[in-house]
PDB file of N, CA and C in Angstrom:
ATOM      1  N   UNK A   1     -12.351 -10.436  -0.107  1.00  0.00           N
ATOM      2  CA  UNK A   1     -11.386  -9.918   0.834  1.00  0.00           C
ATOM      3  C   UNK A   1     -11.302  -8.396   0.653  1.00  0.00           C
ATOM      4  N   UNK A   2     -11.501  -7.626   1.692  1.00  0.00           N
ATOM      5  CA  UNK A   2     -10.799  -6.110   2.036  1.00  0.00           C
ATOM      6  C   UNK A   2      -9.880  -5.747   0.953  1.00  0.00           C
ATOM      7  N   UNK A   3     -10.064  -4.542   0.528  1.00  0.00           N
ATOM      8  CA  UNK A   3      -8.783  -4.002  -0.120  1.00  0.00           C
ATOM      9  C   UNK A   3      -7.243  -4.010   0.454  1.00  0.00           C
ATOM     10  N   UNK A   4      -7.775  -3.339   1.836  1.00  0.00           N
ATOM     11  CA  UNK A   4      -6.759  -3.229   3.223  1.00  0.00           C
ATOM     12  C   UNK A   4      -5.862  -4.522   3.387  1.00  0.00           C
ATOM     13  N   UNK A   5      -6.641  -5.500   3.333  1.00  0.00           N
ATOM     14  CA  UNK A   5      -6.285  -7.206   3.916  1.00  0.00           C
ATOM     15  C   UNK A   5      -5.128  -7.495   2.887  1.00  0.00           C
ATOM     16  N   UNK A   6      -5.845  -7.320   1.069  1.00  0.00           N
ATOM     17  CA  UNK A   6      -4.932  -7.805   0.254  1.00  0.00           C
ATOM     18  C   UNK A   6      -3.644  -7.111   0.471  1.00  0.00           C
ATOM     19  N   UNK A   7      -3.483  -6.203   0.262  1.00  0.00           N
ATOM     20  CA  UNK A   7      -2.375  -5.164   0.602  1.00  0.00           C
ATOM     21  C   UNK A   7      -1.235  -5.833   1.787  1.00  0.00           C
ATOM     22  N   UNK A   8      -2.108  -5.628   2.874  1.00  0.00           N
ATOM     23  CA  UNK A   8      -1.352  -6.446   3.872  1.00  0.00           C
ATOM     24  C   UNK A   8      -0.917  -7.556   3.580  1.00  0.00           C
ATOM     25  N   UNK A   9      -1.787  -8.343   3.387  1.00  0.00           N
ATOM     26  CA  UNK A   9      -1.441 -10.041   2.709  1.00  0.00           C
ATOM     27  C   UNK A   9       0.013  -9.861   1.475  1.00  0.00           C
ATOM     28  N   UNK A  10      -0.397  -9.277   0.690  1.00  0.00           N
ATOM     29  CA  UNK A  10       0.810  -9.476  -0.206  1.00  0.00           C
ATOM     30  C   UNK A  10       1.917  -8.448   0.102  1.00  0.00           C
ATOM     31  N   UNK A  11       1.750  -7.873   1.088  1.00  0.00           N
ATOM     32  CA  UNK A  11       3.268  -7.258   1.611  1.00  0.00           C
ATOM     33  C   UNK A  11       3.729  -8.244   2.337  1.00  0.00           C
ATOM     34  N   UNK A  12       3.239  -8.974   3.132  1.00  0.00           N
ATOM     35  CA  UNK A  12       3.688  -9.676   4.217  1.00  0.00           C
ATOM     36  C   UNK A  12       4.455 -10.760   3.702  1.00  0.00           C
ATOM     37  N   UNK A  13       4.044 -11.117   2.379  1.00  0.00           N
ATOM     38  CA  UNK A  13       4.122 -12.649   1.517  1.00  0.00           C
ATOM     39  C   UNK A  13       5.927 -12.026   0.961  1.00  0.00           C
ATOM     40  N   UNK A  14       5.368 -10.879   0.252  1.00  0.00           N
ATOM     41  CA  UNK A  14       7.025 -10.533  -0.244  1.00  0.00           C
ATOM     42  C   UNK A  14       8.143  -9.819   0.471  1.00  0.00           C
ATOM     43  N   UNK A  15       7.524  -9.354   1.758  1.00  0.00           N
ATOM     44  CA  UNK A  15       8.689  -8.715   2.721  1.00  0.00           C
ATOM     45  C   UNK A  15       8.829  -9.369   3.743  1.00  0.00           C
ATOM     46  N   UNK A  16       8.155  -9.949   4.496  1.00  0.00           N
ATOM     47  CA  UNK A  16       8.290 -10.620   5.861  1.00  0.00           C
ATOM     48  C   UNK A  16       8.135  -9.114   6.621  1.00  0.00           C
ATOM     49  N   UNK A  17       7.920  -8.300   6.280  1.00  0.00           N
ATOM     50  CA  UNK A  17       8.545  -6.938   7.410  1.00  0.00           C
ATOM     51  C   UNK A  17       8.271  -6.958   8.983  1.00  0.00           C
ATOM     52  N   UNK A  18       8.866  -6.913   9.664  1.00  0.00           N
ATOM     53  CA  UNK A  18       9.261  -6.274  11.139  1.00  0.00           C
ATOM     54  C   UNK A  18       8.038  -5.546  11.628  1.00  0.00           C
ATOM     55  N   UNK A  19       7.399  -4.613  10.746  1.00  0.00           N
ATOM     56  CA  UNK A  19       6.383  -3.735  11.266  1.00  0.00           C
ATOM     57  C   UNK A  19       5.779  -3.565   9.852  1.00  0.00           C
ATOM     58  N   UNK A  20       4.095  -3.556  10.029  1.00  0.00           N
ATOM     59  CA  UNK A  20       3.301  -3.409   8.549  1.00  0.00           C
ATOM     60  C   UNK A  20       2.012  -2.644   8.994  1.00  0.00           C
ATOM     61  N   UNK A  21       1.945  -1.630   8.634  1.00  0.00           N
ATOM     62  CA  UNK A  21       0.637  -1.014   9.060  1.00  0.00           C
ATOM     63  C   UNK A  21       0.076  -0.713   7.944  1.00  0.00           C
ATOM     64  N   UNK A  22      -1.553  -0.572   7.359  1.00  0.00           N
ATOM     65  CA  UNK A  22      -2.470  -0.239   6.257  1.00  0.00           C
ATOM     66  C   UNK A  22      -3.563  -0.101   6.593  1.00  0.00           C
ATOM     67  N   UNK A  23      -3.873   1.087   6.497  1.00  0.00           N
ATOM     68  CA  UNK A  23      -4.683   1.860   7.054  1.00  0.00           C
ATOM     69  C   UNK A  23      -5.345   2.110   5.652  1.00  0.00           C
ATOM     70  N   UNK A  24      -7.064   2.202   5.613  1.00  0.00           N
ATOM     71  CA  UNK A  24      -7.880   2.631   4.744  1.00  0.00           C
ATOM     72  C   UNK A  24      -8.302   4.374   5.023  1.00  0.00           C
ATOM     73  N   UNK A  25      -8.157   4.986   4.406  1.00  0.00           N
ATOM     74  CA  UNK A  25      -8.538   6.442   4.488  1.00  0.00           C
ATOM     75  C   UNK A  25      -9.368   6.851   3.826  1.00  0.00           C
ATOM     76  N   UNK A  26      -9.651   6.150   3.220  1.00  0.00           N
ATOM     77  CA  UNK A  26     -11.221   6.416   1.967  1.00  0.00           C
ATOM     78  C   UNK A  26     -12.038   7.431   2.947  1.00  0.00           C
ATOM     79  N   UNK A  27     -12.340   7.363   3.979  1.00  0.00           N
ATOM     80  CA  UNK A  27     -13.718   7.933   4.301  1.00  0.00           C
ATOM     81  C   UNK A  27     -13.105   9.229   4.244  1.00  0.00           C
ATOM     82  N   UNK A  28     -11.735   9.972   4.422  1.00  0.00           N
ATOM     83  CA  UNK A  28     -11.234  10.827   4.153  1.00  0.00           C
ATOM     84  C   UNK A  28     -11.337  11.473   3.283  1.00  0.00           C
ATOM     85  N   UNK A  29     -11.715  11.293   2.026  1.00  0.00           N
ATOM     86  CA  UNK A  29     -11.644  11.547   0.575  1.00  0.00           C
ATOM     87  C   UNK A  29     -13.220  11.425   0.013  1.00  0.00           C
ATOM     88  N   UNK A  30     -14.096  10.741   0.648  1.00  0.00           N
ATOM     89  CA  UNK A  30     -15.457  10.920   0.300  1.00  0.00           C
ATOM     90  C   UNK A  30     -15.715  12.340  -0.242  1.00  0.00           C
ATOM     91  N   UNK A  31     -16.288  11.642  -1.522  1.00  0.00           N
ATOM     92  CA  UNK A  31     -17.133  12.971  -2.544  1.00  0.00           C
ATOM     93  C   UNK A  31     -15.648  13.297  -3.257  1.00  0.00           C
ATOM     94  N   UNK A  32     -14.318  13.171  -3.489  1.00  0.00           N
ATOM     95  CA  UNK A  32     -12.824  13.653  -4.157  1.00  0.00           C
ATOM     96  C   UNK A  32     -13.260  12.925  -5.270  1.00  0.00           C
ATOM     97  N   UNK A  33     -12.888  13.445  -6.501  1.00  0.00           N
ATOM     98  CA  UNK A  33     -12.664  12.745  -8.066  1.00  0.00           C
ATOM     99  C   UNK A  33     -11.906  11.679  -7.382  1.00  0.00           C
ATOM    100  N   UNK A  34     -12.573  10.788  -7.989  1.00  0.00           N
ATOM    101  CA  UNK A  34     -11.555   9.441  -7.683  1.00  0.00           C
ATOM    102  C   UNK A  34     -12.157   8.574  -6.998  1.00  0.00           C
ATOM    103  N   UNK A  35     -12.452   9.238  -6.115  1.00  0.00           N
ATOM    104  CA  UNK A  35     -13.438   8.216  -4.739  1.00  0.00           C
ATOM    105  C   UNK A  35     -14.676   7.212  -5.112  1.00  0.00           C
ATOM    106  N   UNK A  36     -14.343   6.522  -5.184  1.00  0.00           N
ATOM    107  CA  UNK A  36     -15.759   5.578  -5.176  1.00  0.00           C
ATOM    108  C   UNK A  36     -16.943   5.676  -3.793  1.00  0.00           C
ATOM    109  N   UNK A  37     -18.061   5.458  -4.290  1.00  0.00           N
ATOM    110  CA  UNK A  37     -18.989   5.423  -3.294  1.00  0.00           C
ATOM    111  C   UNK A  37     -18.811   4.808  -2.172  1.00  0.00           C
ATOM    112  N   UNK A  38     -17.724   3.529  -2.425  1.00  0.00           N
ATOM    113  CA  UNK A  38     -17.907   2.443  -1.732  1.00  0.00           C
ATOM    114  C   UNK A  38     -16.834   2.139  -0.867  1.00  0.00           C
ATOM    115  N   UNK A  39     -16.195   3.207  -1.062  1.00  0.00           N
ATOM    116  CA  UNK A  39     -14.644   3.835  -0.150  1.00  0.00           C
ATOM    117  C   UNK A  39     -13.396   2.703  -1.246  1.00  0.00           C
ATOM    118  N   UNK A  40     -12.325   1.797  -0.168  1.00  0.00           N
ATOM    119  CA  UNK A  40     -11.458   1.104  -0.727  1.00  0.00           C
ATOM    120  C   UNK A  40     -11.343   1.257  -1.635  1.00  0.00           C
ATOM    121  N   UNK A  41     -10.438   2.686  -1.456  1.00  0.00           N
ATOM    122  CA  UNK A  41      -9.525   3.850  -2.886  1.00  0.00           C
ATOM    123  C   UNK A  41      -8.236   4.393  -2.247  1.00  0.00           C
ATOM    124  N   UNK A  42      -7.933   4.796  -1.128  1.00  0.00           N
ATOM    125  CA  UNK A  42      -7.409   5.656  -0.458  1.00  0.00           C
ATOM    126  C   UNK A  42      -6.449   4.876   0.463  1.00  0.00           C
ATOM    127  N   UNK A  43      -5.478   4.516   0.674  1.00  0.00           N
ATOM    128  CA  UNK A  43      -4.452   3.731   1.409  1.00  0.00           C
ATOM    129  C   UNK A  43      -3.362   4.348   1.926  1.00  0.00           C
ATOM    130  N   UNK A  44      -3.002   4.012   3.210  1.00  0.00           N
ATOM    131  CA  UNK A  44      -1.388   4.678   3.772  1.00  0.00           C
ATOM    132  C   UNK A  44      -0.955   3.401   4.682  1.00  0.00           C
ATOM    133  N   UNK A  45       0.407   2.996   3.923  1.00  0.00           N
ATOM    134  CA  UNK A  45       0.746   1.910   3.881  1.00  0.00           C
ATOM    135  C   UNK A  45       2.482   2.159   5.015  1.00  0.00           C
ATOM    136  N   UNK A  46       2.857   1.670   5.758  1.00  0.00           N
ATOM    137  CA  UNK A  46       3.833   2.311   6.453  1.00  0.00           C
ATOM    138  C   UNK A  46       4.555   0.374   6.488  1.00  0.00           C
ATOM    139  N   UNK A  47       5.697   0.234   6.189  1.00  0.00           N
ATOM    140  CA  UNK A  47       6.612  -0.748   6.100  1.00  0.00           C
ATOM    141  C   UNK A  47       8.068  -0.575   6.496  1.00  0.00           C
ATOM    142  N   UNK A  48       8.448  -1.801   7.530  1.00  0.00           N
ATOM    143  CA  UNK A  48       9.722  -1.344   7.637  1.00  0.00           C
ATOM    144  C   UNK A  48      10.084  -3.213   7.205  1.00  0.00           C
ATOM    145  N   UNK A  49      10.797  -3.060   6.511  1.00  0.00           N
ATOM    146  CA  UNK A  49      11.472  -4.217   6.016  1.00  0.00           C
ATOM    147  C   UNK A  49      13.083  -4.216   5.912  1.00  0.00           C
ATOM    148  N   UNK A  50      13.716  -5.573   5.935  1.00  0.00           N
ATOM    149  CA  UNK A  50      15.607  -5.426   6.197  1.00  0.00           C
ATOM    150  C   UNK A  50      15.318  -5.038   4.483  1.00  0.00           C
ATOM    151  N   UNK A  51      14.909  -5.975   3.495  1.00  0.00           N
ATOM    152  CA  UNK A  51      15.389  -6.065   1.977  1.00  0.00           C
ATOM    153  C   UNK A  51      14.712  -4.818   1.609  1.00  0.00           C
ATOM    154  N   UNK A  52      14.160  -3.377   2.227  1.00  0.00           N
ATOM    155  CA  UNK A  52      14.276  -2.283   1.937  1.00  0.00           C
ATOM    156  C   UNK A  52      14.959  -0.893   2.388  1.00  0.00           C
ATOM    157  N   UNK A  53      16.069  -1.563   2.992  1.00  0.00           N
ATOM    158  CA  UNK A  53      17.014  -0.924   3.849  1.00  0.00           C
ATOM    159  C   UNK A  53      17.980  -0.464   2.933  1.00  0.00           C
ATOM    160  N   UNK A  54      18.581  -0.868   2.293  1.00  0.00           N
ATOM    161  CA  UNK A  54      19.645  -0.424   0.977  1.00  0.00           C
ATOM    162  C   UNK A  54      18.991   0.608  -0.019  1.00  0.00           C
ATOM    163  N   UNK A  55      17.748   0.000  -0.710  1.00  0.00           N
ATOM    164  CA  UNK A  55      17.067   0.661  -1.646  1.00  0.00           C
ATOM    165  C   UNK A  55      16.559   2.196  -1.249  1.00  0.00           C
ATOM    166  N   UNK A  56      17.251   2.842  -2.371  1.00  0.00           N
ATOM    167  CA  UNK A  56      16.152   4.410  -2.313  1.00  0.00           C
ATOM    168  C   UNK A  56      15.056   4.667  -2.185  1.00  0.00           C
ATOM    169  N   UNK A  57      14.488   5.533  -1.984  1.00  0.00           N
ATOM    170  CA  UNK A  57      12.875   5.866  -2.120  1.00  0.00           C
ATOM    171  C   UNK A  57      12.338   5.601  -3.301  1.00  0.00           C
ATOM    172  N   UNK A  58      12.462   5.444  -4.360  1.00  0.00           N
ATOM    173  CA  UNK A  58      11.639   5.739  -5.357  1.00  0.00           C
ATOM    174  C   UNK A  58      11.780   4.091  -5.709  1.00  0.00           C
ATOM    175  N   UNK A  59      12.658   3.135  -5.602  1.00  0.00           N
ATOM    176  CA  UNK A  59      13.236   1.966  -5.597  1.00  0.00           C
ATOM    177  C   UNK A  59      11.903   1.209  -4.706  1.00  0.00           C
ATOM    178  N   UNK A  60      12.486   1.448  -3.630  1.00  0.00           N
ATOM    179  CA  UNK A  60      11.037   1.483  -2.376  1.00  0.00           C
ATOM    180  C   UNK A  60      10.013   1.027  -2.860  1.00  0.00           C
ATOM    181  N   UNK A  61       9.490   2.413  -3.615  1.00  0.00           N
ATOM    182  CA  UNK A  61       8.144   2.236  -3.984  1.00  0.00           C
ATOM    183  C   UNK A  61       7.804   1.678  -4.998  1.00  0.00           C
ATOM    184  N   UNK A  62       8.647   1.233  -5.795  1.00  0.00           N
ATOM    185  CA  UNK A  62       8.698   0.395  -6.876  1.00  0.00           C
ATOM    186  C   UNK A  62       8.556  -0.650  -6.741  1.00  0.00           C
ATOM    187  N   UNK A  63       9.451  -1.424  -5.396  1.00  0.00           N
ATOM    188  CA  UNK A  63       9.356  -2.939  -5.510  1.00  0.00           C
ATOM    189  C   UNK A  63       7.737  -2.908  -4.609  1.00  0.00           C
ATOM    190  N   UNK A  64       7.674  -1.797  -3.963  1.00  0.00           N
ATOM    191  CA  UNK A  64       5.977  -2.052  -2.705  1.00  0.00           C
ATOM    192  C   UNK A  64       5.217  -2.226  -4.129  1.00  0.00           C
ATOM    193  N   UNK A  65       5.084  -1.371  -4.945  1.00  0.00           N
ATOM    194  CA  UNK A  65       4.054  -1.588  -6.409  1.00  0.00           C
ATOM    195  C   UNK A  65       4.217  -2.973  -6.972  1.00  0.00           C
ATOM    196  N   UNK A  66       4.976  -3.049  -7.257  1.00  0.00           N
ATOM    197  CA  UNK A  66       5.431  -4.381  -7.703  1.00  0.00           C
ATOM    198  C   UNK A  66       4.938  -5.597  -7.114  1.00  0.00           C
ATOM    199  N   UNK A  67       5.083  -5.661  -5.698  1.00  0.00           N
ATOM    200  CA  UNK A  67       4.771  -6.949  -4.563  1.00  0.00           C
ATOM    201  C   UNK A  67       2.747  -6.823  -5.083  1.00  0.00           C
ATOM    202  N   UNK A  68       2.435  -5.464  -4.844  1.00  0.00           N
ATOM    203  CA  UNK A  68       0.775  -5.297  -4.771  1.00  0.00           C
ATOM    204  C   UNK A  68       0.669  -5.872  -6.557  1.00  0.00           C
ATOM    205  N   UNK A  69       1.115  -5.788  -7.280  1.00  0.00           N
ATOM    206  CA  UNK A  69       0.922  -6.466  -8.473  1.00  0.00           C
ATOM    207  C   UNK A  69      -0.140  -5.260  -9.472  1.00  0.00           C
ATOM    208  N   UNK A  70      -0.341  -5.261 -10.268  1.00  0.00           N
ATOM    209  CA  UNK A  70      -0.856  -4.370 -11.386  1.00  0.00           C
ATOM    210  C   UNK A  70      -2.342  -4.108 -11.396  1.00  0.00           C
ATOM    211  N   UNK A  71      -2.980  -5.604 -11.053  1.00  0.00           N
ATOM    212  CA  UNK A  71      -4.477  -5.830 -11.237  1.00  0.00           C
ATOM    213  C   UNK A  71      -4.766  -4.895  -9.431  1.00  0.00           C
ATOM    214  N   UNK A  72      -4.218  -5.364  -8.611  1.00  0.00           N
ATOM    215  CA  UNK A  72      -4.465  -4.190  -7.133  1.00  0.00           C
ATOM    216  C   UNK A  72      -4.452  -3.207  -7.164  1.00  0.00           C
ATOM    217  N   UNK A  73      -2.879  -2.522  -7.851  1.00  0.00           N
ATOM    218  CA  UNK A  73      -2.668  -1.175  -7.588  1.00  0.00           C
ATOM    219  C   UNK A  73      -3.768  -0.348  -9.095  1.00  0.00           C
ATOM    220  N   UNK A  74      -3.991  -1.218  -9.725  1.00  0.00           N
ATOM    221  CA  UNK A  74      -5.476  -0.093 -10.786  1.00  0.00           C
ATOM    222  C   UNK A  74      -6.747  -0.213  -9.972  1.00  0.00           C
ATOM    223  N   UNK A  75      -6.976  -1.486  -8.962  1.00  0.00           N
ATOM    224  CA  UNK A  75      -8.249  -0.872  -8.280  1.00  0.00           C
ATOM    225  C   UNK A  75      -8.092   0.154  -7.484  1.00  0.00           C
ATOM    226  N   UNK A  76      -7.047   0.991  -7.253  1.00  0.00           N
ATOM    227  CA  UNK A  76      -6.276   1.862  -5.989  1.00  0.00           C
ATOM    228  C   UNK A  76      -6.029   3.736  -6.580  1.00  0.00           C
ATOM    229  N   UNK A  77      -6.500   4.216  -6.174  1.00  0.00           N
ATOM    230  CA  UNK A  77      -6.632   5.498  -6.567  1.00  0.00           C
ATOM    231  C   UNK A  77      -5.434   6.271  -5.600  1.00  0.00           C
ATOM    232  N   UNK A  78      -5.244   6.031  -4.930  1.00  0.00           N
ATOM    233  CA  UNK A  78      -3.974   6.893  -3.715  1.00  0.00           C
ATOM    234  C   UNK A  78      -3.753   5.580  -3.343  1.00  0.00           C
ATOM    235  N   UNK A  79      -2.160   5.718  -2.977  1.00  0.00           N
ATOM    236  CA  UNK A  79      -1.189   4.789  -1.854  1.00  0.00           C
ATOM    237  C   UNK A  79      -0.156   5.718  -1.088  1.00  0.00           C
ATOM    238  N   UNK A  80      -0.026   6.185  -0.042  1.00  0.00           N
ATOM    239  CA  UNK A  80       0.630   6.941   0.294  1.00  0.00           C
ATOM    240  C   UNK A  80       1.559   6.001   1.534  1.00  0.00           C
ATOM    241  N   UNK A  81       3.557   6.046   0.915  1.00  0.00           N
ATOM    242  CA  UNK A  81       3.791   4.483   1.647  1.00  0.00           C
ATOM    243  C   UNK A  81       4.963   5.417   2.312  1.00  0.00           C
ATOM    244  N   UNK A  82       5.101   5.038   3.604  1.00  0.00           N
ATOM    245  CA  UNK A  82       5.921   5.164   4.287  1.00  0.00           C
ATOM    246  C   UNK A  82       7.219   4.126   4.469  1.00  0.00           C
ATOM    247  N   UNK A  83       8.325   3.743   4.083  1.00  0.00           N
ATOM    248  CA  UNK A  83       8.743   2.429   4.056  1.00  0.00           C
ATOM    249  C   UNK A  83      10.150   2.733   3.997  1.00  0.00           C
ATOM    250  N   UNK A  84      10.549   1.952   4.953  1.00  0.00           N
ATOM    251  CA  UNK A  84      12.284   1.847   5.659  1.00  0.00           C
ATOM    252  C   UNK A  84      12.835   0.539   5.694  1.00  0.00           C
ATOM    253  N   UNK A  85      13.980   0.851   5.745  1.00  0.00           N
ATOM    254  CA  UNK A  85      14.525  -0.692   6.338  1.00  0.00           C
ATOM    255  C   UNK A  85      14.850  -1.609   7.893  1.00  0.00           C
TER     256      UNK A  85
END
């Protein structure tokens, strides 16, 4: 499975959100320290969920890390998340 897909997949599983967009940007970053040859490094993740409507930003991005789980977010070199309630 896609890097992109999992991402999506396990946001969807722990937020239900309203609106989920994940976009791969790797080809953006081709040849950047970091970048793999093979792109699926580079992510911009935009979420609007109700159960992230209360929570702060940094909260936010904690529980989005959290949902993607540890073993995802180390194959992941950038996540850049846009995310509301």
């Amino acid at each position: 499975m896609a890097v992109a897909d999992e991402i999506k997949s396990r946001l969807e599983e722990r937020f239900s959100p309203r609106d989920l967009e994940v976009e791969d940007e790797s080809a953006l970053h081709a040849g950047h320290a970091g970048a793999p040859a093979g792109g699926e490094s580079h992510f911009a993740v935009r979420i609007r969920a109700a159960e992230l409507a209360d929570m702060s930003r940094v909260a936010r991005h904690r529980a989005i890390h959290a949902a993607l789980g540890p073993e995802l977010v180390g194959r992941i070199h950038a996540l850049a998340i846009d995310a509301d309630g």
